[in-house]
PDB file of N, CA and C in Angstrom:
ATOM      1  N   UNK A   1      48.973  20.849 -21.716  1.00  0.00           N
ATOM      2  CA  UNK A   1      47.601  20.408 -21.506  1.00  0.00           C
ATOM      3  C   UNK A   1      46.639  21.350 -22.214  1.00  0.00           C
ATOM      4  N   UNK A   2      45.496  20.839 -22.547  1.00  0.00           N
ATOM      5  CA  UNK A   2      44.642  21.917 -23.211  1.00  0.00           C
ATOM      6  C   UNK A   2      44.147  22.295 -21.903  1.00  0.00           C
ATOM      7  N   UNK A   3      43.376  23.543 -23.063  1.00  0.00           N
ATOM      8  CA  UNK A   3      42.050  24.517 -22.037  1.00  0.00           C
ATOM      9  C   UNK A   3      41.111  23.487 -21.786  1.00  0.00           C
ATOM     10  N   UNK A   4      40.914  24.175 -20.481  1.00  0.00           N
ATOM     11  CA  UNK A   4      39.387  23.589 -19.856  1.00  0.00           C
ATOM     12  C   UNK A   4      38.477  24.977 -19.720  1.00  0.00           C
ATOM     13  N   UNK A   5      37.186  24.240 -20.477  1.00  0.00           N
ATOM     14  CA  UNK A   5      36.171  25.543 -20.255  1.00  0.00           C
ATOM     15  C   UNK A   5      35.773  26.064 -18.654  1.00  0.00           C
ATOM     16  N   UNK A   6      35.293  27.330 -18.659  1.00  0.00           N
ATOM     17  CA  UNK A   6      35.058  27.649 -17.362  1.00  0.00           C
ATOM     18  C   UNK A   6      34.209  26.723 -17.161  1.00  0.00           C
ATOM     19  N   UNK A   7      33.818  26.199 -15.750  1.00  0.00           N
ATOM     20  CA  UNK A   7      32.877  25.714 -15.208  1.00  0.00           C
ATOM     21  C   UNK A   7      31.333  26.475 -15.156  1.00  0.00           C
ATOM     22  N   UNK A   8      31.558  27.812 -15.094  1.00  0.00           N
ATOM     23  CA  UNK A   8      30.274  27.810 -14.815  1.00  0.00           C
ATOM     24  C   UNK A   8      29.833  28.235 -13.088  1.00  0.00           C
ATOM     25  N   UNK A   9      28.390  28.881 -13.251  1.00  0.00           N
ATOM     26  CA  UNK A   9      27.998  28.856 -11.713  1.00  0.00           C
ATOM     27  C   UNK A   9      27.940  27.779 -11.252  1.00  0.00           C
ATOM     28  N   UNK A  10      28.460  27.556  -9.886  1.00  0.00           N
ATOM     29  CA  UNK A  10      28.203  26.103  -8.929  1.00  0.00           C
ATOM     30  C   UNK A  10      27.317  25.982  -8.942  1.00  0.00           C
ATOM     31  N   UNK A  11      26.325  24.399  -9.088  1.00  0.00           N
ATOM     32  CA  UNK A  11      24.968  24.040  -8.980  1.00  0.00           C
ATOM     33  C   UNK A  11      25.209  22.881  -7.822  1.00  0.00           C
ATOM     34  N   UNK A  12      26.461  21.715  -8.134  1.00  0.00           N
ATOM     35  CA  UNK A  12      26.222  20.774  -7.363  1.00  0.00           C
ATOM     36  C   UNK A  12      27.571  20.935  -6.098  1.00  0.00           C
ATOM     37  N   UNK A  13      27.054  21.621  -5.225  1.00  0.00           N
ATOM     38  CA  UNK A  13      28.691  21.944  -3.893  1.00  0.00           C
ATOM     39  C   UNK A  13      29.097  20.491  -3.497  1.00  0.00           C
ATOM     40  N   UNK A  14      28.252  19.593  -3.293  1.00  0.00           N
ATOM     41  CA  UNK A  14      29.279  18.709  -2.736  1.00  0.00           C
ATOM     42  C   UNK A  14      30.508  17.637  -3.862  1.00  0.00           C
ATOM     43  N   UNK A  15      30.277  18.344  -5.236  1.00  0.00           N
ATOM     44  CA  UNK A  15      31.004  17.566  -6.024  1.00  0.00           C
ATOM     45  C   UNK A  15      31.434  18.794  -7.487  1.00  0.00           C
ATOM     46  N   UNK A  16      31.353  19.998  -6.825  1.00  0.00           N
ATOM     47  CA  UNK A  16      31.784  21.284  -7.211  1.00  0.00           C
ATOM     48  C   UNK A  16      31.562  20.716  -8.694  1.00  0.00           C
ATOM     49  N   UNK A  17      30.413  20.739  -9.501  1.00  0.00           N
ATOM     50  CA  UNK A  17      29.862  20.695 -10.939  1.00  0.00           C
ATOM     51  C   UNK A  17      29.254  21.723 -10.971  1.00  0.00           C
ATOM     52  N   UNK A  18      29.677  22.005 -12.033  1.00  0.00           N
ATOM     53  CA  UNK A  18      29.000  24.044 -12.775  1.00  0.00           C
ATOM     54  C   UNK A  18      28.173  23.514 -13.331  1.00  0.00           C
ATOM     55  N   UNK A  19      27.324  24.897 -13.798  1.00  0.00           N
ATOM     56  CA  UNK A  19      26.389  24.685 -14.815  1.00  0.00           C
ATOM     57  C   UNK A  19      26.466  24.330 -16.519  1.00  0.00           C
ATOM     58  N   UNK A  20      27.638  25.072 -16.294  1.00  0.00           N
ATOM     59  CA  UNK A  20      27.999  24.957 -18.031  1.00  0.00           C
ATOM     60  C   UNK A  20      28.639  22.956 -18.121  1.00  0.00           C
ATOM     61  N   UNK A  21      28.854  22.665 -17.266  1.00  0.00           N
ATOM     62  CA  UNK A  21      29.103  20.927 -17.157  1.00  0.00           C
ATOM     63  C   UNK A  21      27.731  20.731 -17.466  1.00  0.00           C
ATOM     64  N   UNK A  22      27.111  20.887 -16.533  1.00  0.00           N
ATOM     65  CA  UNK A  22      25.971  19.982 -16.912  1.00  0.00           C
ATOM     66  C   UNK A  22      25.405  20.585 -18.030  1.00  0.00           C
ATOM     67  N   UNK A  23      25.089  21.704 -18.859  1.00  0.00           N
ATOM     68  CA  UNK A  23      24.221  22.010 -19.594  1.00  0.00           C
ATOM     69  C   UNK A  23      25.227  21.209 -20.656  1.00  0.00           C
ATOM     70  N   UNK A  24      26.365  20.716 -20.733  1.00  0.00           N
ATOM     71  CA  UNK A  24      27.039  20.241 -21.626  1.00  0.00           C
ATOM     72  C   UNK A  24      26.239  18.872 -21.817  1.00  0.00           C
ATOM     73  N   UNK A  25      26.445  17.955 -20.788  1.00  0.00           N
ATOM     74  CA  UNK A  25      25.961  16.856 -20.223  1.00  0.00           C
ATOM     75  C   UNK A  25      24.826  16.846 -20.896  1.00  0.00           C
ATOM     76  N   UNK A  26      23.585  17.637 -20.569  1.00  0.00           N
ATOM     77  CA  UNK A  26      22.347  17.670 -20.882  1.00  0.00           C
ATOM     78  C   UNK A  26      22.373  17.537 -22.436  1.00  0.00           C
ATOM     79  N   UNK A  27      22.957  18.333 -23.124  1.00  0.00           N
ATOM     80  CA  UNK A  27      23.536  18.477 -24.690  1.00  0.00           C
ATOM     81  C   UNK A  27      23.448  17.141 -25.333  1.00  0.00           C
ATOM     82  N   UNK A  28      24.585  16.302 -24.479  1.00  0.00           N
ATOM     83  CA  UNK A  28      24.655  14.859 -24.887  1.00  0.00           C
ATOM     84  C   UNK A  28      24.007  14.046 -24.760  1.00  0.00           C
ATOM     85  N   UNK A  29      22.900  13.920 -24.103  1.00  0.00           N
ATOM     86  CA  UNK A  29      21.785  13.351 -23.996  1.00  0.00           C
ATOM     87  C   UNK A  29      21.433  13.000 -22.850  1.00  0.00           C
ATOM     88  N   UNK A  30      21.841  13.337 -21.773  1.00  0.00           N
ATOM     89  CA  UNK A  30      21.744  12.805 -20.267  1.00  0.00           C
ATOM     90  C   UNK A  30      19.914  14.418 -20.225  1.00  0.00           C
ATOM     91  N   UNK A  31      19.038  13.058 -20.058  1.00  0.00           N
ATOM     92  CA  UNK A  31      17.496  13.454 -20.027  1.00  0.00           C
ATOM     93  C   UNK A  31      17.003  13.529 -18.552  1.00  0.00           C
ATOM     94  N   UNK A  32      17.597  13.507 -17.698  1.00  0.00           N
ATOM     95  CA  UNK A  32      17.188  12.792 -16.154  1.00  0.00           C
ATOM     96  C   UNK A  32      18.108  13.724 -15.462  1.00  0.00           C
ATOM     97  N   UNK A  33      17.541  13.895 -13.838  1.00  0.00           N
ATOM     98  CA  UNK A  33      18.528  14.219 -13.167  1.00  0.00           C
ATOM     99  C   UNK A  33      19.600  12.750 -12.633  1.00  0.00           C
ATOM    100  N   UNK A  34      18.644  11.883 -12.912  1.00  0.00           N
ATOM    101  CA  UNK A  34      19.521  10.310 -12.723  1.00  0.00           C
ATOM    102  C   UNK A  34      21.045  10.245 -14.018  1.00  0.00           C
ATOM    103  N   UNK A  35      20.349  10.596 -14.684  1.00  0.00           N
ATOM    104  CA  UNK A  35      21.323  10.382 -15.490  1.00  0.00           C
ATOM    105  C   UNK A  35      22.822  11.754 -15.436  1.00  0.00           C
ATOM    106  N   UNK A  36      22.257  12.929 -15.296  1.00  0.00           N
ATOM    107  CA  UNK A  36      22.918  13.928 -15.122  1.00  0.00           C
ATOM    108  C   UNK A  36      24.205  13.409 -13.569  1.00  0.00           C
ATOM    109  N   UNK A  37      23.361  12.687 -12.681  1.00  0.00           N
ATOM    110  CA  UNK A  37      24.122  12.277 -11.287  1.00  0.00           C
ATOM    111  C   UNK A  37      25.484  11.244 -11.735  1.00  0.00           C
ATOM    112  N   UNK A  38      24.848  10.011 -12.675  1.00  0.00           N
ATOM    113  CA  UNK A  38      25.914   8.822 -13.102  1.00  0.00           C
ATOM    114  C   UNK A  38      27.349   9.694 -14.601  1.00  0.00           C
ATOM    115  N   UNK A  39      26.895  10.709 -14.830  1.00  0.00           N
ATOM    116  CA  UNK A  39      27.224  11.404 -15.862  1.00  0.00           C
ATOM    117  C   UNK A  39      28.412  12.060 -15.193  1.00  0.00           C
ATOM    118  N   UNK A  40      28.229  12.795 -13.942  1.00  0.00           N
ATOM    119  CA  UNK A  40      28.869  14.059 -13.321  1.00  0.00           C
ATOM    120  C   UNK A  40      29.226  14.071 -12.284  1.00  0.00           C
ATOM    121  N   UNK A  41      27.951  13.071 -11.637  1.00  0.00           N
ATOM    122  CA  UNK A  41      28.133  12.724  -9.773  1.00  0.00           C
ATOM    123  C   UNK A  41      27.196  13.767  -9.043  1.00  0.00           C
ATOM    124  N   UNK A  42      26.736  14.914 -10.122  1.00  0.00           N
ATOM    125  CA  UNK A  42      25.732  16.187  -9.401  1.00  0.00           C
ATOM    126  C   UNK A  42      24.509  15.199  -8.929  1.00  0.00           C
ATOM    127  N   UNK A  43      23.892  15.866  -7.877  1.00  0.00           N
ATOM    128  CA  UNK A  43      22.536  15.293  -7.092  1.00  0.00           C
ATOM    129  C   UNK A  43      22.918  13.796  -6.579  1.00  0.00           C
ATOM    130  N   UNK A  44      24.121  13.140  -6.239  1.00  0.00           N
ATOM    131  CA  UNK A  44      23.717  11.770  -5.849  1.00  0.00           C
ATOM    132  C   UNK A  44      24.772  11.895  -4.167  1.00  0.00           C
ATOM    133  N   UNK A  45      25.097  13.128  -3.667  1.00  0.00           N
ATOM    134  CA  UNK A  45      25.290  13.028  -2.552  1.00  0.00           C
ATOM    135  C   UNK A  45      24.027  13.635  -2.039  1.00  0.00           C
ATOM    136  N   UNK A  46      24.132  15.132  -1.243  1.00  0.00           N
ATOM    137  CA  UNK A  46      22.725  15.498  -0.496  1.00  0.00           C
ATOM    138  C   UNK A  46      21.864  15.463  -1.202  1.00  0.00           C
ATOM    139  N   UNK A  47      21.641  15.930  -1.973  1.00  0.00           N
ATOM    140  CA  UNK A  47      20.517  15.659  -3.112  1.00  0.00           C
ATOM    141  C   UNK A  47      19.987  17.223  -3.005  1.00  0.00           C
ATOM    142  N   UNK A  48      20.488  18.267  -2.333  1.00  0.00           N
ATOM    143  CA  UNK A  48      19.984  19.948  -2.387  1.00  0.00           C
ATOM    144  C   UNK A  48      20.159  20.149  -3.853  1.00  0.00           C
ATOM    145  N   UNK A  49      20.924  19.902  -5.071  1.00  0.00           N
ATOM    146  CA  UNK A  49      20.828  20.496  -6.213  1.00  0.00           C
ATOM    147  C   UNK A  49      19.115  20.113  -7.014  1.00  0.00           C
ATOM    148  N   UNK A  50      19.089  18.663  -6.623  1.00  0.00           N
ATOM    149  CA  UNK A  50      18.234  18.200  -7.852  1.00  0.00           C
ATOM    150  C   UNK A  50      17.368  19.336  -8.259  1.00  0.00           C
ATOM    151  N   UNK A  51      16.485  19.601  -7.500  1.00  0.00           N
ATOM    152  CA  UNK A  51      15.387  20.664  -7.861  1.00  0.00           C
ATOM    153  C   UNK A  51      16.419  21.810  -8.910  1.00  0.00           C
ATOM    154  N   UNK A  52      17.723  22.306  -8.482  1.00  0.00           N
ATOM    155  CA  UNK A  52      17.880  23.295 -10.226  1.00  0.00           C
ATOM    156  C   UNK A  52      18.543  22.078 -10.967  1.00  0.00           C
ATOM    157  N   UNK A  53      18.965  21.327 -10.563  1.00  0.00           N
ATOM    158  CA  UNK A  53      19.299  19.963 -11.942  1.00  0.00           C
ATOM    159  C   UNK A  53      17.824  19.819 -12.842  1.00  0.00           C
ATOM    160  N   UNK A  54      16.468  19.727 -12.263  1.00  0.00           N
ATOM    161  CA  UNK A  54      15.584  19.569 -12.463  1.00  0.00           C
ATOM    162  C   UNK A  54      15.393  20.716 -13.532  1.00  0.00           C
ATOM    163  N   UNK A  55      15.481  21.889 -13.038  1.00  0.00           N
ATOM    164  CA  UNK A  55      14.988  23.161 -14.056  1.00  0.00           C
ATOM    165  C   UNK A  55      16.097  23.530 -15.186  1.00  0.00           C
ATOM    166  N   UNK A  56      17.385  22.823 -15.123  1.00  0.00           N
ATOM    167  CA  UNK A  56      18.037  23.023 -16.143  1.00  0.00           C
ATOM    168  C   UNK A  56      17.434  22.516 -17.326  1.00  0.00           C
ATOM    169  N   UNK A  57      17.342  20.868 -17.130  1.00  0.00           N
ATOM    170  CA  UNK A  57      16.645  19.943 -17.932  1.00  0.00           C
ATOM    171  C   UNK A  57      15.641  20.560 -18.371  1.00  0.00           C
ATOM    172  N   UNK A  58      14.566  21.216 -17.890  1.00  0.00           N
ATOM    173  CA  UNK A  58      13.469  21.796 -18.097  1.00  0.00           C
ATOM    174  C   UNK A  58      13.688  22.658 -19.118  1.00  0.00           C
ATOM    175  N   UNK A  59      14.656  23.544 -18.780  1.00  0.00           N
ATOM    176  CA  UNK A  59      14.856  24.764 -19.593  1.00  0.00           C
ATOM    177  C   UNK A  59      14.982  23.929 -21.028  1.00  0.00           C
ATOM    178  N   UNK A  60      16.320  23.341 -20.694  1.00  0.00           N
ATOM    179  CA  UNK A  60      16.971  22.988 -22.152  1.00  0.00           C
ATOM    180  C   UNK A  60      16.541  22.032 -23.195  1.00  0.00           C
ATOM    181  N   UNK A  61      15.256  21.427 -22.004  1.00  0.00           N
ATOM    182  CA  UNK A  61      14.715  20.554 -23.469  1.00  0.00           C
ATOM    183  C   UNK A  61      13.539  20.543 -23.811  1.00  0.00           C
ATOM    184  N   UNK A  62      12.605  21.689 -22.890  1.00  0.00           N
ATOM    185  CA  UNK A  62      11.769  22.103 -23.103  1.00  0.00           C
ATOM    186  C   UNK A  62      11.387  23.588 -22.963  1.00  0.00           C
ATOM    187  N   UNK A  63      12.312  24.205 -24.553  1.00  0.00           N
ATOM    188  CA  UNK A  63      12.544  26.278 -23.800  1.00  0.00           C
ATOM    189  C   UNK A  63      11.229  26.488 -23.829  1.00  0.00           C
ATOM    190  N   UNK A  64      10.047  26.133 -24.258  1.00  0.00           N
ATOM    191  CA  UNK A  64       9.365  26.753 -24.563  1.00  0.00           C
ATOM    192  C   UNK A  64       8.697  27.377 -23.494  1.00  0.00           C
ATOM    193  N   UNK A  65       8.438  26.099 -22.415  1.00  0.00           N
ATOM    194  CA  UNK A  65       7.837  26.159 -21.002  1.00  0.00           C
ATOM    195  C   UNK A  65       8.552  26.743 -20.112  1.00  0.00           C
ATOM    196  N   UNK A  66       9.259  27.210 -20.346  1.00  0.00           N
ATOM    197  CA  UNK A  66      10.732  28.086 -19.600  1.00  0.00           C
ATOM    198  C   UNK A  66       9.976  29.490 -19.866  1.00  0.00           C
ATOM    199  N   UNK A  67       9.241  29.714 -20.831  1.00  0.00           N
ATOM    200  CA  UNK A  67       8.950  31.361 -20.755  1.00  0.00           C
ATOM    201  C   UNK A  67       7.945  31.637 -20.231  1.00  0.00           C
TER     202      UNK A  67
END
């Protein structure tokens, strides 16, 4: 079997998705935390991640406002 990249810090616990998943995700074009959820499954149980699902997106597709 191949390597699997590390995951990453946990962002979404009830469906154990790292960050480095989603910043992958985000990469590919998933613009939304909606879309990041149908992508990964992060934010569509309790919904406690969205808010850093929210600031990933932020970061990564808008660094500027990140500083």
């Amino acid at each position: 079997a191949g390597e699997q990249k590390a995951p990453g810090r946990t962002v979404c616990s009830c469906f154990s998705v790292g960050e480095n998943a989603i910043n992958a995700a985000i990469a590919s074009g998933c613009d939304s935390a909606a879309a990041l959820g149908k992508a990964l499954r992060c934010g569509t149980n309790c919904g406690s991640c969205i808010p850093e699902l929210n600031a990933l997106l932020a970061k990564a597709l808008l660094p500027e406002a990140a500083d």
